[in-house]
N, C-alpha and C. Protein backbone atom coordinates (compact mmCIF):
# COMPACT_ATOMS: atom_id res chain seq x y z
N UNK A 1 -12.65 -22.84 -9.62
CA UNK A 1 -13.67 -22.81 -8.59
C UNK A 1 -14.77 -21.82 -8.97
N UNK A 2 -16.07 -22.19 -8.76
CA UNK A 2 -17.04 -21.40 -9.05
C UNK A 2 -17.26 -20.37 -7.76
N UNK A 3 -17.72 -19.02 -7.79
CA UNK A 3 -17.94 -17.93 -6.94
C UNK A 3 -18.44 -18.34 -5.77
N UNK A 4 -19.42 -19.40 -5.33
CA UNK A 4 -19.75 -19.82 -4.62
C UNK A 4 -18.49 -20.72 -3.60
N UNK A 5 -18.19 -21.55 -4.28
CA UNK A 5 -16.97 -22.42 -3.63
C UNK A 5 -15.96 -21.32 -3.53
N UNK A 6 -15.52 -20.41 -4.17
CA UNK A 6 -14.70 -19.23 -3.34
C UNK A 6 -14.78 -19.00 -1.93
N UNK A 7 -16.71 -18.86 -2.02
CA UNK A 7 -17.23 -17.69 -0.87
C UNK A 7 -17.12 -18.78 0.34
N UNK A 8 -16.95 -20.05 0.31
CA UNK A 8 -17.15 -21.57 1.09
C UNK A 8 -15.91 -21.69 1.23
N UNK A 9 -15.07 -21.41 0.37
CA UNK A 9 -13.53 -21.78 0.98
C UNK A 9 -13.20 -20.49 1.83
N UNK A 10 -13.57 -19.44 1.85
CA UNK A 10 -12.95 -17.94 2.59
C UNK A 10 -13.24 -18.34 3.73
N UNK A 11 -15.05 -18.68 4.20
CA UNK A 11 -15.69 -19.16 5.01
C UNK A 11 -14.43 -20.12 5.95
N UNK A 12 -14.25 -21.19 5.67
CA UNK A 12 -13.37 -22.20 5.97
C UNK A 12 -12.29 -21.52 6.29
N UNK A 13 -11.47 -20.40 5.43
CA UNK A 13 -10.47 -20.16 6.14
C UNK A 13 -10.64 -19.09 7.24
N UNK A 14 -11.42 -18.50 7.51
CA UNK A 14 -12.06 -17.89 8.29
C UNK A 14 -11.89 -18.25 9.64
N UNK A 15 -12.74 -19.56 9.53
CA UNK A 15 -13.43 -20.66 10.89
C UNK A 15 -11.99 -20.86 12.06
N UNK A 16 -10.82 -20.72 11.45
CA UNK A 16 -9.42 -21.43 11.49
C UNK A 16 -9.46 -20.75 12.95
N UNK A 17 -9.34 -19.21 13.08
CA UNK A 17 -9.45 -17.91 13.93
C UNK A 17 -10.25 -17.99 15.19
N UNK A 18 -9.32 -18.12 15.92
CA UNK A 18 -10.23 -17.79 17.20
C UNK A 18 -10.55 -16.43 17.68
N UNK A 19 -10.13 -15.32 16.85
CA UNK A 19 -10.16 -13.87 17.49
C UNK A 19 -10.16 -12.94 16.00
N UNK A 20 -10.58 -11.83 16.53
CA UNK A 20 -10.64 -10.94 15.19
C UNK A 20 -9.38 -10.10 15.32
N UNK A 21 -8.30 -10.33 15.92
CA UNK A 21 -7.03 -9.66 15.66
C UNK A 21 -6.21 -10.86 15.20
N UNK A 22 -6.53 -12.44 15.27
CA UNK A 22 -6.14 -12.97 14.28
C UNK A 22 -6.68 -13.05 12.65
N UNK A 23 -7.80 -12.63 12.61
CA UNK A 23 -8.56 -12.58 11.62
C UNK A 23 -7.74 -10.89 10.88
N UNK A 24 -7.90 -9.73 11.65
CA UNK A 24 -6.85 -8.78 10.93
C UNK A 24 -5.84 -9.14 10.14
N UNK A 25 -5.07 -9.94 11.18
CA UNK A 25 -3.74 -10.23 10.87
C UNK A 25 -3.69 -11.30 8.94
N UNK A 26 -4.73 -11.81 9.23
CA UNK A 26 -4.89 -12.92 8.05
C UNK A 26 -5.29 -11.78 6.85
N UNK A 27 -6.51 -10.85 6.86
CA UNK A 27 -6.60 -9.96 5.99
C UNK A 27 -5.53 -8.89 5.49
N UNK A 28 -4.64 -8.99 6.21
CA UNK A 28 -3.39 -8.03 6.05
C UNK A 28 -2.49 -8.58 4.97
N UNK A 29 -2.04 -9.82 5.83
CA UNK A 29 -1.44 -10.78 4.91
C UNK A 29 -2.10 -11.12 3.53
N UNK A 30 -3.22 -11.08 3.54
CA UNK A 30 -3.67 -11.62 1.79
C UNK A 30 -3.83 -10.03 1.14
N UNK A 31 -3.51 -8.95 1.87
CA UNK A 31 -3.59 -7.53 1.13
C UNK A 31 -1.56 -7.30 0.47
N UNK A 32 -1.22 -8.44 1.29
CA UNK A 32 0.60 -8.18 1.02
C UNK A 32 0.57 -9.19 0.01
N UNK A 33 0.08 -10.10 -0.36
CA UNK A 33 -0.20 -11.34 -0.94
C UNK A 33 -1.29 -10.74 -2.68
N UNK A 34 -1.43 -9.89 -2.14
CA UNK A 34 -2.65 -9.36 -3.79
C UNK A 34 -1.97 -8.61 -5.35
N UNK A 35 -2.22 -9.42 -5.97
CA UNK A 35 -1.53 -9.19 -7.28
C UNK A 35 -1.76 -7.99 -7.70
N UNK A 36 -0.25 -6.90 -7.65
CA UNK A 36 -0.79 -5.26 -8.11
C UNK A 36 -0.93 -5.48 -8.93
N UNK A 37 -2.00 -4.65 -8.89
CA UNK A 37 -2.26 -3.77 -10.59
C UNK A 37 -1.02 -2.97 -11.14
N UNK A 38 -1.45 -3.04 -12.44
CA UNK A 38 -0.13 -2.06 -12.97
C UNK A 38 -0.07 -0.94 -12.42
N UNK A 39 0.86 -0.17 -12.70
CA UNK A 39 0.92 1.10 -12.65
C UNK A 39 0.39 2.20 -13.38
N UNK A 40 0.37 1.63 -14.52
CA UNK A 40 -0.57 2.46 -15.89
C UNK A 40 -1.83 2.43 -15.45
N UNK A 41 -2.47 1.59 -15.11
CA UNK A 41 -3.99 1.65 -13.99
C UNK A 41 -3.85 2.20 -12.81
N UNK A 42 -3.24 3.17 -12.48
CA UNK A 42 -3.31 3.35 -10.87
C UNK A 42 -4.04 4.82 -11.28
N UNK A 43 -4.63 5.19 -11.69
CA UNK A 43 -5.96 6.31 -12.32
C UNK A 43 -6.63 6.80 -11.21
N UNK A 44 -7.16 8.10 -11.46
CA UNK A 44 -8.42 8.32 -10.78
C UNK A 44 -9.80 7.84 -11.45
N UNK A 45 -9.13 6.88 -13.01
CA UNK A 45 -11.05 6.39 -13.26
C UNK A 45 -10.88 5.34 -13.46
N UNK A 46 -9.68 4.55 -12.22
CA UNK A 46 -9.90 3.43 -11.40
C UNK A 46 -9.89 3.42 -10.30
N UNK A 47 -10.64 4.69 -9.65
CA UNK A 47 -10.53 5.00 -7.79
C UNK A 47 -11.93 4.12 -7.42
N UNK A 48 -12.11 4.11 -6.59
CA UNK A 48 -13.51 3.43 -6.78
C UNK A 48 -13.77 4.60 -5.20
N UNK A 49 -14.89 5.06 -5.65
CA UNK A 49 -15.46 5.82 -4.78
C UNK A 49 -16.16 5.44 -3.93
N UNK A 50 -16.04 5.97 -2.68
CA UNK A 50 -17.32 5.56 -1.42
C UNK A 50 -15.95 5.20 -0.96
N UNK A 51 -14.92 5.32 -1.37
CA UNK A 51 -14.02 4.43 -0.19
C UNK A 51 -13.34 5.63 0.65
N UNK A 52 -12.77 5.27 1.65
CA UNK A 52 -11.97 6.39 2.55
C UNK A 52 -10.70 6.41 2.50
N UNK A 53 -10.11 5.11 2.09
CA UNK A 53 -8.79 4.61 1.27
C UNK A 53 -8.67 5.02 0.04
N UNK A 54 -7.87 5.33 -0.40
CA UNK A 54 -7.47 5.20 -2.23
C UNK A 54 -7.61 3.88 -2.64
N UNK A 55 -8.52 2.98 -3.24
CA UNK A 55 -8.98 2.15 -3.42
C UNK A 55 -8.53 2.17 -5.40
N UNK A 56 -8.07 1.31 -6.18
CA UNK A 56 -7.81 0.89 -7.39
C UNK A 56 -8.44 -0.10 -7.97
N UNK A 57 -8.90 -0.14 -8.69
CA UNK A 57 -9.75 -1.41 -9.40
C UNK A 57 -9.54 -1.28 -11.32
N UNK A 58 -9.24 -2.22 -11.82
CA UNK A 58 -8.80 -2.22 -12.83
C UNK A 58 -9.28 -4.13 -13.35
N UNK A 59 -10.55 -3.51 -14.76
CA UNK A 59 -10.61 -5.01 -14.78
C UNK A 59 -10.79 -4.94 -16.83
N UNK A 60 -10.36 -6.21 -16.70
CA UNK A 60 -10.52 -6.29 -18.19
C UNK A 60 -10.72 -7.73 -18.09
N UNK A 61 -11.41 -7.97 -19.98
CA UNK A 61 -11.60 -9.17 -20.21
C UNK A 61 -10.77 -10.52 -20.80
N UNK A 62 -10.40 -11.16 -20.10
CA UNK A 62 -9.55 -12.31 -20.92
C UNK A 62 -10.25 -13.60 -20.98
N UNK A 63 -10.63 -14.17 -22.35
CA UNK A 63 -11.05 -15.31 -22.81
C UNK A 63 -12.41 -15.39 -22.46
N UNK A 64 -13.33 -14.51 -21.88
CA UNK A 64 -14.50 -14.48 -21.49
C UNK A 64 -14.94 -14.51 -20.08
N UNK A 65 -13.58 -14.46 -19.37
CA UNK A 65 -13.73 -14.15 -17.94
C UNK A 65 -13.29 -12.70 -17.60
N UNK A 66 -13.90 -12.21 -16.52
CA UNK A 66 -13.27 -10.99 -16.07
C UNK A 66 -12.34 -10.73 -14.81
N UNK A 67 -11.34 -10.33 -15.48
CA UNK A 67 -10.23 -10.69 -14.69
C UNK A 67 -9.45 -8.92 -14.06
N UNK A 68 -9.67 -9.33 -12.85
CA UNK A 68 -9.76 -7.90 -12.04
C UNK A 68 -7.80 -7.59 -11.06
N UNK A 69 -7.74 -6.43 -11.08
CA UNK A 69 -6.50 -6.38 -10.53
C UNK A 69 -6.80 -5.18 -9.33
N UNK A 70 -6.10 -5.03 -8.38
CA UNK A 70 -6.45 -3.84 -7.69
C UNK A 70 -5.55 -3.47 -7.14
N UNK A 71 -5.76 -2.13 -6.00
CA UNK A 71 -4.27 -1.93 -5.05
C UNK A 71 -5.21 -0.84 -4.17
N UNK A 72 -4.32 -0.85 -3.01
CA UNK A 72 -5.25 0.57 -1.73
C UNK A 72 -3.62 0.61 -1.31
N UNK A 73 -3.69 1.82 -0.37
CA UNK A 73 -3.37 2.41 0.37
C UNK A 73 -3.18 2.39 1.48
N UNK A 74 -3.85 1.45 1.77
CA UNK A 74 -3.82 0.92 3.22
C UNK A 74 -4.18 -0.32 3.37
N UNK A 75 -3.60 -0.42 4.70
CA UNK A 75 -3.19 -2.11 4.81
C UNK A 75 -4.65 -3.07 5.14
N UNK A 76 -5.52 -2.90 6.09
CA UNK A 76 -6.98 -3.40 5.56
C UNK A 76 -7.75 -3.68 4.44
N UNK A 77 -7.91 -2.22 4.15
CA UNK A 77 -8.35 -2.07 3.11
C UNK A 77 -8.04 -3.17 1.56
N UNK A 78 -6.62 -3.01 1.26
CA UNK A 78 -5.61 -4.02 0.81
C UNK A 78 -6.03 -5.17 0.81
N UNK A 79 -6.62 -5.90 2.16
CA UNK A 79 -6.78 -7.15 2.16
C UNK A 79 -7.98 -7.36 1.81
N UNK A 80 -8.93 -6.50 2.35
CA UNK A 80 -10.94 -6.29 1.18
C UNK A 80 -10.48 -6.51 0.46
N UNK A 81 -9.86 -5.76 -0.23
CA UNK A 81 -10.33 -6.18 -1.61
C UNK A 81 -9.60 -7.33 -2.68
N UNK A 82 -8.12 -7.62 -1.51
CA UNK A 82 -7.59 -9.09 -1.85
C UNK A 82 -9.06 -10.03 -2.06
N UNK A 83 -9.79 -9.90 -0.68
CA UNK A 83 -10.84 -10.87 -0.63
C UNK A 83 -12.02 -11.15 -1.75
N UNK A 84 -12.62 -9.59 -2.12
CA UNK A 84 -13.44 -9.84 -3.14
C UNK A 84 -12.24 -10.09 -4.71
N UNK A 85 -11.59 -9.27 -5.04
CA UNK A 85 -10.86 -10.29 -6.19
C UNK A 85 -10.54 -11.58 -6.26
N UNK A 86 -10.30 -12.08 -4.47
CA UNK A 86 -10.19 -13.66 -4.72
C UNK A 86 -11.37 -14.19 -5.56
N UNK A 87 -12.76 -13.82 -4.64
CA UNK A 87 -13.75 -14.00 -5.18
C UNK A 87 -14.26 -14.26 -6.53
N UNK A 88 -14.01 -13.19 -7.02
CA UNK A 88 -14.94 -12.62 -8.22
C UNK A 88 -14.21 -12.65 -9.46
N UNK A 89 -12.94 -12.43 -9.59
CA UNK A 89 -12.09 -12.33 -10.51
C UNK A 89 -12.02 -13.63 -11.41
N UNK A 90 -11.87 -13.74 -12.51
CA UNK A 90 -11.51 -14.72 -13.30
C UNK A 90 -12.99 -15.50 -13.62
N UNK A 91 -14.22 -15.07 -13.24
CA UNK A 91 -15.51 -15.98 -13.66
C UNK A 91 -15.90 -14.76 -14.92
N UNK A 92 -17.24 -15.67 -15.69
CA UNK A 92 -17.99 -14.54 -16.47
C UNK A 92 -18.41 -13.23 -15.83
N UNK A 93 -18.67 -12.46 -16.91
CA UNK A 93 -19.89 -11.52 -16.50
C UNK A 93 -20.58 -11.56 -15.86
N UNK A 94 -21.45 -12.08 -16.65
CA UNK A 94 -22.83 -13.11 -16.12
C UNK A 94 -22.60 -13.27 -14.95
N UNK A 95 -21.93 -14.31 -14.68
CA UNK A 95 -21.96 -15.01 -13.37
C UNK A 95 -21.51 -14.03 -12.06
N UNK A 96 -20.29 -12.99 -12.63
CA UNK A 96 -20.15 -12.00 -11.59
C UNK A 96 -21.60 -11.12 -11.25
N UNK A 97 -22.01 -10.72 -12.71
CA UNK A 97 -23.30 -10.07 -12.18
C UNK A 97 -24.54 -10.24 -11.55
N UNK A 98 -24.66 -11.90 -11.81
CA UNK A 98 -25.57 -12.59 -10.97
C UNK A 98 -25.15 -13.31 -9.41
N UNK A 99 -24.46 -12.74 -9.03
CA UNK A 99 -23.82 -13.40 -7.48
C UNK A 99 -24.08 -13.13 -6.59
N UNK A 100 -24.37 -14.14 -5.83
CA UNK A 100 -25.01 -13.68 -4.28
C UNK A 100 -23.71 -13.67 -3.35
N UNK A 101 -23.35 -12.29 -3.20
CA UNK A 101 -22.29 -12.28 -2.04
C UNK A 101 -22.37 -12.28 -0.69
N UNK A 102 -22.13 -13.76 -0.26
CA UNK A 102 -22.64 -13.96 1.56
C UNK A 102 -21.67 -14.40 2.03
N UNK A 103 -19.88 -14.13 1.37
CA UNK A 103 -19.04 -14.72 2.77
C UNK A 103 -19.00 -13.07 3.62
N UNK A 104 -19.40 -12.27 3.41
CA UNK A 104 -18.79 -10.85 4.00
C UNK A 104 -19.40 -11.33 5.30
N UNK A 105 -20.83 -11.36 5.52
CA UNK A 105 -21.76 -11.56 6.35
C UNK A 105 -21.41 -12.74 7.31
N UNK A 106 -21.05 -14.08 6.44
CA UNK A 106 -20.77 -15.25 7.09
C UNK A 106 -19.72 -15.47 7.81
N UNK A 107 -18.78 -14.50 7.52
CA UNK A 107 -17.18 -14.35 8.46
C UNK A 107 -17.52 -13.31 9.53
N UNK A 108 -18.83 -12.42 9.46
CA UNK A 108 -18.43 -11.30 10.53
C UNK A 108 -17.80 -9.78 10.02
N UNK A 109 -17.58 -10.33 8.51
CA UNK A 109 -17.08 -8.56 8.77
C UNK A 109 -17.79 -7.70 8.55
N UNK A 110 -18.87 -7.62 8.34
CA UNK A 110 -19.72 -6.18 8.49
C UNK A 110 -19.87 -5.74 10.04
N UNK A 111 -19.69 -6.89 11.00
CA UNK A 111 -19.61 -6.06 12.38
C UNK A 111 -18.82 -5.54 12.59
N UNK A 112 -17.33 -6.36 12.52
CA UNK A 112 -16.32 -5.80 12.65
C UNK A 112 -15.04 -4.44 11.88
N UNK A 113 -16.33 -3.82 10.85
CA UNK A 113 -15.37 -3.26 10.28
C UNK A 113 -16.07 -1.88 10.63
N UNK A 114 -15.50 -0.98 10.55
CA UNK A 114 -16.06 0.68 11.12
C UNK A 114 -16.94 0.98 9.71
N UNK A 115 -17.55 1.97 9.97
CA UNK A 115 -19.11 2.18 9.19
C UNK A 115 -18.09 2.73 7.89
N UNK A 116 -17.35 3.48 7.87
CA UNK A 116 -16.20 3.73 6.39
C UNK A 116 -15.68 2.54 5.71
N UNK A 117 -14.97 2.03 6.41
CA UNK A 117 -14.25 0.73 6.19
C UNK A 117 -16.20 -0.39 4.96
N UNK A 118 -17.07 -0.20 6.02
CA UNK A 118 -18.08 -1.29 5.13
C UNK A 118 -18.31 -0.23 3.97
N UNK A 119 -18.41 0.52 3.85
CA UNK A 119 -19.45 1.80 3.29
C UNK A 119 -18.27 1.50 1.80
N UNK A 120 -16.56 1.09 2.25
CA UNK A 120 -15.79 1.18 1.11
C UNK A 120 -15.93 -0.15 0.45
N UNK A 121 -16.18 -1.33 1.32
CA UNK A 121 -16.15 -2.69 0.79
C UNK A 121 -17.25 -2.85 0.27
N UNK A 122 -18.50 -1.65 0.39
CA UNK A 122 -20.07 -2.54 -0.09
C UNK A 122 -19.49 -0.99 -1.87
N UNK A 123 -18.99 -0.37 -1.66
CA UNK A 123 -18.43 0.43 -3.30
C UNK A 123 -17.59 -0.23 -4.29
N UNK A 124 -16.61 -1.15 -3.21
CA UNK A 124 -15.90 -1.80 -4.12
C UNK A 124 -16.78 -2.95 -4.94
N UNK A 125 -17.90 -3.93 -3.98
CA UNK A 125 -18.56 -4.76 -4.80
C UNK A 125 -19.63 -4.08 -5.48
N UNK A 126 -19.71 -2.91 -5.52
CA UNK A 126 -20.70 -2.19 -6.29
C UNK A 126 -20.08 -2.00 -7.56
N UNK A 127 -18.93 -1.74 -7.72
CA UNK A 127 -17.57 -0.92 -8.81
C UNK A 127 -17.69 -2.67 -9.61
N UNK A 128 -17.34 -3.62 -9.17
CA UNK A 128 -17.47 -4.51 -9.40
C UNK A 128 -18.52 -5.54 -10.40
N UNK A 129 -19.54 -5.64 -9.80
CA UNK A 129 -20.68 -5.91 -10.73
C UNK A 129 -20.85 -4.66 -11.31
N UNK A 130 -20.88 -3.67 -11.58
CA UNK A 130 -20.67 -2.89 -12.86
C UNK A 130 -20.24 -2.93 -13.84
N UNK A 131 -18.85 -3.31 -13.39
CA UNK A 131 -17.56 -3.54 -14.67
C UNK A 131 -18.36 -4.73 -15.28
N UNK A 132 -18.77 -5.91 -14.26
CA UNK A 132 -19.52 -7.47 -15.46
C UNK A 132 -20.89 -7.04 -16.00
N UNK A 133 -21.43 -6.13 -15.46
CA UNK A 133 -22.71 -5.59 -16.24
C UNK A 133 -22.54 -4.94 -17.37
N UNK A 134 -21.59 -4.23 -17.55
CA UNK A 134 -20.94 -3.67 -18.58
C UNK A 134 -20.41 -4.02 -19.63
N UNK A 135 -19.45 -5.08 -19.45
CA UNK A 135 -19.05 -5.79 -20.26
C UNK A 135 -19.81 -7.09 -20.48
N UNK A 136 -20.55 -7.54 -19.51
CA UNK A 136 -21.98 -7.90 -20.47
C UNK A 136 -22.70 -8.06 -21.11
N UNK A 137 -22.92 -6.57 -21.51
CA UNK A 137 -23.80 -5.61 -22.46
C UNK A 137 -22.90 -5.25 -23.24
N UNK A 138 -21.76 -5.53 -23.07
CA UNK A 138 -20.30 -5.11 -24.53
C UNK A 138 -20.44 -6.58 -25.45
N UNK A 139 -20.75 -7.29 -24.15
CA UNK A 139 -20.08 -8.80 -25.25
C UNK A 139 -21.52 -8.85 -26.19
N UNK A 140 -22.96 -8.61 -25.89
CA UNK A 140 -24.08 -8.56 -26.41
C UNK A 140 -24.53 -7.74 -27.64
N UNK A 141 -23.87 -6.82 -27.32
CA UNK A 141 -23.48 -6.16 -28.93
C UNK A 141 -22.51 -7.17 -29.81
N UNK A 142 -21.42 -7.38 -29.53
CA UNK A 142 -20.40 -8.13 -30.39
C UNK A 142 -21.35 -8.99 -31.13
């Protein structure tokens, strides 16, 4: 699936919810559901800062996609960033670095999340297109 049809299927599963304590409940579950990162990555120069959680991000390249792993501390939090790895993980560089991210907006959670809670999810997609800008500019040397 391309980044877009990610952000269209979240959307969709979203819509399902009649309430935002069922909508918690669903982000919780895909934070119990998120593929840890190793343990050898659980670093402080894979913390991703701006967050209020201990937030983990760990990405490397396989076959020309960038393929991201993470872990938090807490159980929200957990499920952010289930959501953007659903997202983002496994496309190019490129394409991570060129992405317009509009399911956050289109589900509601920038209202619903406390000014920490966004302040950590808009660091994590910041930490994010970094790593594909980066390795970007790695594969461009090669």
């Amino acid at each position: 699936m391309t980044i877009k049809e990610q952000q269209d299927r979240i959307i969709e599963d979203f819509e399902v919810f009649g309430d935002w304590m069922e909508k918690y409940e669903y982000i919780i579950q895909l934070g119990k559901d998120l593929p840890l990162i190793d343990p050898q990555y659980k670093t402080d120069d894979n913390l991703i800062r701006g967050c209020q959680s201990k937030v983990w991000l760990h990405a490397e390249l396989k076959d020309g996609k960038l393929v991201f792993t993470a872990d938090s501390d807490a159980v929200i939090t957990k499920g952010l960033v289930s959501l953007v790895v659903q997202v983002l993980s496994g496309h190019a560089p490129k394409d991570i670095a060129e992405a317009d991210i509009y399911f956050i907006d289109a589900i509601g959670l920038t209202s619903h999340l406390s000014p920490t809670r966004s302040n950590g999810l808009l660091s994590m997609l910041k930490q994010i297109k970094l790593y594909a800008v980066a390795f970007q500019a790695k594969s461009m040397q090669n």
